[in-house]
C-alpha atoms as a PDB file:
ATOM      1  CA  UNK A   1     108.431  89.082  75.892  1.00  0.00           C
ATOM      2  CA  UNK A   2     105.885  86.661  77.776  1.00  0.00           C
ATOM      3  CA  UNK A   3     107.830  87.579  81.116  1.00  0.00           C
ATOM      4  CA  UNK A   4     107.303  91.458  80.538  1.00  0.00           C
ATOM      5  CA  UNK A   5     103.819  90.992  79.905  1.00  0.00           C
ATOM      6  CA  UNK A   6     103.421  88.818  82.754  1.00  0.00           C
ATOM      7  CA  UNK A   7     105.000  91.218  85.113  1.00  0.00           C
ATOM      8  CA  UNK A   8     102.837  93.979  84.001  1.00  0.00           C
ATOM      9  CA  UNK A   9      99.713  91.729  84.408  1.00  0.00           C
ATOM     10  CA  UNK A  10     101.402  90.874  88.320  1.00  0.00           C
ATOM     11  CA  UNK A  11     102.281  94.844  89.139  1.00  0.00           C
ATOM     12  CA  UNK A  12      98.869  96.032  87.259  1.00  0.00           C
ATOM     13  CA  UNK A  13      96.610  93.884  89.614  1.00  0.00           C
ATOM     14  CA  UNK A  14      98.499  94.573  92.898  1.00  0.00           C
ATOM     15  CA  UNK A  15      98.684  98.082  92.205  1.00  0.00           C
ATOM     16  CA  UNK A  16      94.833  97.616  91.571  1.00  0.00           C
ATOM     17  CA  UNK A  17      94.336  95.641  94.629  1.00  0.00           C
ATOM     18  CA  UNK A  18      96.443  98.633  96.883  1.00  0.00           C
ATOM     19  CA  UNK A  19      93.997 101.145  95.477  1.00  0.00           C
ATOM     20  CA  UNK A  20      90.314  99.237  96.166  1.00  0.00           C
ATOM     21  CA  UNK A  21      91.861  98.551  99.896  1.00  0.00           C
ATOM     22  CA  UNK A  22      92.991 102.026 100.280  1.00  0.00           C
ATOM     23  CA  UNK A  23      89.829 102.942  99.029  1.00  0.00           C
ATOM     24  CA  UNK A  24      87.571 100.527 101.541  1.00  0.00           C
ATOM     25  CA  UNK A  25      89.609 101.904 104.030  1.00  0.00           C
ATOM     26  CA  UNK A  26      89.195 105.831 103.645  1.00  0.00           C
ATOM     27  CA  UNK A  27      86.666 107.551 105.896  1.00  0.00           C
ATOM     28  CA  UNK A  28      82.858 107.087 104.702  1.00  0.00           C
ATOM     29  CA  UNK A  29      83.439 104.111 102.373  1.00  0.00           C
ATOM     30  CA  UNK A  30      80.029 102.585 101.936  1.00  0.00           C
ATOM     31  CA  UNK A  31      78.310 105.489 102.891  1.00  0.00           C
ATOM     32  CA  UNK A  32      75.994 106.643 100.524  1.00  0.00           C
ATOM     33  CA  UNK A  33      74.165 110.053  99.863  1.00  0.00           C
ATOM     34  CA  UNK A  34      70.600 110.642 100.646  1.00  0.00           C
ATOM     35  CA  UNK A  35      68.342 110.954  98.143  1.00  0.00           C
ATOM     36  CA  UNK A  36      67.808 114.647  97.750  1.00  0.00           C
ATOM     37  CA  UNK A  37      71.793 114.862  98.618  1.00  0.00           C
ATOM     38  CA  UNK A  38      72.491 117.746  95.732  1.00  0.00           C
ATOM     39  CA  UNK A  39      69.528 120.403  96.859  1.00  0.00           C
ATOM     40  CA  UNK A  40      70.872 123.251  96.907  1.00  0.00           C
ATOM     41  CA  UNK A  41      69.678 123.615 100.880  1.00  0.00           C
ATOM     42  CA  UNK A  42      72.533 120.897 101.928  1.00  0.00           C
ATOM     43  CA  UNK A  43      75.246 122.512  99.673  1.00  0.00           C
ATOM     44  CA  UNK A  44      74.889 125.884 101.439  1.00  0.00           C
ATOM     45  CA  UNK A  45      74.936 123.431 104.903  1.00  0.00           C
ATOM     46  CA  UNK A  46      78.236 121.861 103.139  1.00  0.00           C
ATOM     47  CA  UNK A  47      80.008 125.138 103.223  1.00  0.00           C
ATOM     48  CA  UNK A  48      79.732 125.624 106.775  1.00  0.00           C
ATOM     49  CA  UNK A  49      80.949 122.463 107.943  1.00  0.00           C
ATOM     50  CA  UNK A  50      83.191 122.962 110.711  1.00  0.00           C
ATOM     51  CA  UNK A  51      86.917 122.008 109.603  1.00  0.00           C
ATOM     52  CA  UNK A  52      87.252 119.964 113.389  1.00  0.00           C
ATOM     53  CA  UNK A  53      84.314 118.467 115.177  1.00  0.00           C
ATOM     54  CA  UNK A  54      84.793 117.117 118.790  1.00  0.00           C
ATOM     55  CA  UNK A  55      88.231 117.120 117.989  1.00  0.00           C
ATOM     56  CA  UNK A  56      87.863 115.114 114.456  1.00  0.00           C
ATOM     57  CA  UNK A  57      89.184 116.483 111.282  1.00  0.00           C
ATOM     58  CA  UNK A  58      86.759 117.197 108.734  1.00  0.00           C
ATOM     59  CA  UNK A  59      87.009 114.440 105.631  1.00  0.00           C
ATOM     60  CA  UNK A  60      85.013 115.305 102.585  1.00  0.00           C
ATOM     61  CA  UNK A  61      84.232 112.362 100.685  1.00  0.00           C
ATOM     62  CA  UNK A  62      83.018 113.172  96.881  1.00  0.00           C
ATOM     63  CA  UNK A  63      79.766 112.408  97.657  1.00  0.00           C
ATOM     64  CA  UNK A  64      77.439 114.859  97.904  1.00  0.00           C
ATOM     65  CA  UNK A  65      75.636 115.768 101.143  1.00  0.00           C
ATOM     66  CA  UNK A  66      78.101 113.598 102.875  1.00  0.00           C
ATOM     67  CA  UNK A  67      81.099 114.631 105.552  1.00  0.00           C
ATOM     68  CA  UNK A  68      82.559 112.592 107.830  1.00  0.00           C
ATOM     69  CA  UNK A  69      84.931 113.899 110.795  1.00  0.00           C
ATOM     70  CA  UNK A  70      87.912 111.436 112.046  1.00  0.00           C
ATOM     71  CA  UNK A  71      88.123 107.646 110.612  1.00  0.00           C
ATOM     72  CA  UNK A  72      84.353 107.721 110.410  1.00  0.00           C
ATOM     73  CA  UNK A  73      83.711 108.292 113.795  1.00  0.00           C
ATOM     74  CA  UNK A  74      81.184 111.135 113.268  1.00  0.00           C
ATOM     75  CA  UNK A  75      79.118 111.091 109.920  1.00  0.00           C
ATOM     76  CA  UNK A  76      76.369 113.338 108.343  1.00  0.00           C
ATOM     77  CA  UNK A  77      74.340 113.364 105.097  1.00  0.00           C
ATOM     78  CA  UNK A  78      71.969 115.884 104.413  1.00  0.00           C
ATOM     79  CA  UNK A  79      69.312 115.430 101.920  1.00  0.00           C
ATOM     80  CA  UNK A  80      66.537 113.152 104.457  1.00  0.00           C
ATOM     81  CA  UNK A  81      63.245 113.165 104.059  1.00  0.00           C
ATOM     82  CA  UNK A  82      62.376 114.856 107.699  1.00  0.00           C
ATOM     83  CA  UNK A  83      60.496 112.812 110.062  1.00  0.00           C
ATOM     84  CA  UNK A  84      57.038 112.637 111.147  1.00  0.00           C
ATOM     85  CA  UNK A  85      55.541 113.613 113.857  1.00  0.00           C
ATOM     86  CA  UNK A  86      57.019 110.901 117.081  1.00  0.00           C
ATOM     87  CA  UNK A  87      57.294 109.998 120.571  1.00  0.00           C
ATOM     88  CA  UNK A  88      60.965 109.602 119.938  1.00  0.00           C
ATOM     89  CA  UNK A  89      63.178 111.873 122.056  1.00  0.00           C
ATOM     90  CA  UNK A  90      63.989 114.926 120.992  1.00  0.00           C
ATOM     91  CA  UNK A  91      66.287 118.107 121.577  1.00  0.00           C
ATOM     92  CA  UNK A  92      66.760 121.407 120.993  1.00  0.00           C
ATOM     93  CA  UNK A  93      70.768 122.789 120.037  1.00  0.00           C
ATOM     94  CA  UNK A  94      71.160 126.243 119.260  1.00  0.00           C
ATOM     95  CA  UNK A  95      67.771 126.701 117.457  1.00  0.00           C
ATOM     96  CA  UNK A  96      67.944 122.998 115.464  1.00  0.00           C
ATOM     97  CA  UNK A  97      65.549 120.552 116.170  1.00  0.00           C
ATOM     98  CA  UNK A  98      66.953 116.929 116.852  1.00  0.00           C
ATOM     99  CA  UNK A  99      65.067 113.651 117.318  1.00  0.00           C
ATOM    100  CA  UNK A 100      66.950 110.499 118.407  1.00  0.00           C
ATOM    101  CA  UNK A 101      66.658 107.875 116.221  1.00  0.00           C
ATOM    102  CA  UNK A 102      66.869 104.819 118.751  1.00  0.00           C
ATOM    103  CA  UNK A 103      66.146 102.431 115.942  1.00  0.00           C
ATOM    104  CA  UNK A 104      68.970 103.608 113.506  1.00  0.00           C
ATOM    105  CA  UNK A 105      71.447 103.684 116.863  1.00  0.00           C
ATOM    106  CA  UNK A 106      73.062 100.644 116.842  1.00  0.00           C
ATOM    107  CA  UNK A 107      76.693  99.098 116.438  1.00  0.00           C
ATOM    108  CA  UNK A 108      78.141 101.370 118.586  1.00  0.00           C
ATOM    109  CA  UNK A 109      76.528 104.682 116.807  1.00  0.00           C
ATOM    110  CA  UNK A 110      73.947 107.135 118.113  1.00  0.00           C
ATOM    111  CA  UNK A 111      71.710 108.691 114.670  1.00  0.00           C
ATOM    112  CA  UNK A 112      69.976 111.621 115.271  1.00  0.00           C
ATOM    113  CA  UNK A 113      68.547 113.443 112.691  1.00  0.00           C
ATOM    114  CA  UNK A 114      66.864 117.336 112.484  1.00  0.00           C
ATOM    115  CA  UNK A 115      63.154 117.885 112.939  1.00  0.00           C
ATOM    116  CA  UNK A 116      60.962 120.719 111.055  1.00  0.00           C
ATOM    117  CA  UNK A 117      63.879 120.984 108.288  1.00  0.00           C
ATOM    118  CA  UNK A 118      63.439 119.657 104.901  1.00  0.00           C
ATOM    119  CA  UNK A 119      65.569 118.665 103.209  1.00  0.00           C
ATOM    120  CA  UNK A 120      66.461 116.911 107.066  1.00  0.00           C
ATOM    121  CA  UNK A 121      70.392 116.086 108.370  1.00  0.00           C
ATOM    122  CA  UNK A 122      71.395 113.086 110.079  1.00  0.00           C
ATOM    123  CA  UNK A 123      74.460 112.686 111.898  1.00  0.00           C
ATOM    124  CA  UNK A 124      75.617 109.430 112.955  1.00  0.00           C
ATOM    125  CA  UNK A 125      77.970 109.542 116.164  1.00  0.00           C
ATOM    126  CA  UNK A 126      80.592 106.657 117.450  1.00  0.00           C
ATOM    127  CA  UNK A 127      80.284 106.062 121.211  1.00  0.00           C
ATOM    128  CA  UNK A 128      84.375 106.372 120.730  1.00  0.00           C
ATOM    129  CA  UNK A 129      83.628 110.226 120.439  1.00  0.00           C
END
């Protein structure tokens, strides 16, 4: 009897420990939503996500305001708080505002995140892309 319940104990914690890697592993772990993720504003946005972004397959991720295309390679959260007024370069795509965010673009990302829009959308983009 101390065997079974041994084994269990032994197959219980590695199918535990298959489950949290799987789970560090899946696109937009550690990502979390922004603050005013669950206005209704980035839940219309959510149902117009494209299903394939620069050639990326759309990943929805349970959290809300969050979508991430690929293994992570492009992410977005809506639910900012837009930016001030800045210097910072900015761009105009089909009728969205965009200012770079040169001080969120690091490890290999480029942020940019929507101007004049509230609540704002940031999309973080892998140079891999």
């Amino acid at each position: 009897r101390a065997r079974v319940i041994v084994a269990v104990a032994v197959v219980g914690t590695l199918v535990g420990g298959v489950l949290v890697v799987r789970q560090m592993g899946a696109p937009g772990y550690g990502i979390e939503s922004a603050p005013r993720a669950e206005r209704p504003e980035c839940e219309r946005a959510a149902s117009r996500y494209p299903g394939r972004l620069a050639g990326q397959a759309l990943t929805f991720t349970g959290r809300p305001g969050v979508a991430v295309w690929g293994d992570g390679v492009i992410v977005l959260r809506c639910g900012l708080t837009p930016p001030a007024p800045t210097v910072d370069p900015c761009a105009n795509v089909n009728g969205v505002d965009w200012v770079f965010r040169d001080g969120r673009s690091k490890g290999g990302k480029k942020v940019v995140i929507t101007y004049g829009r509230n609540p704002a959308v940031e999309v973080a983009v892998s140079d891999d892309v």
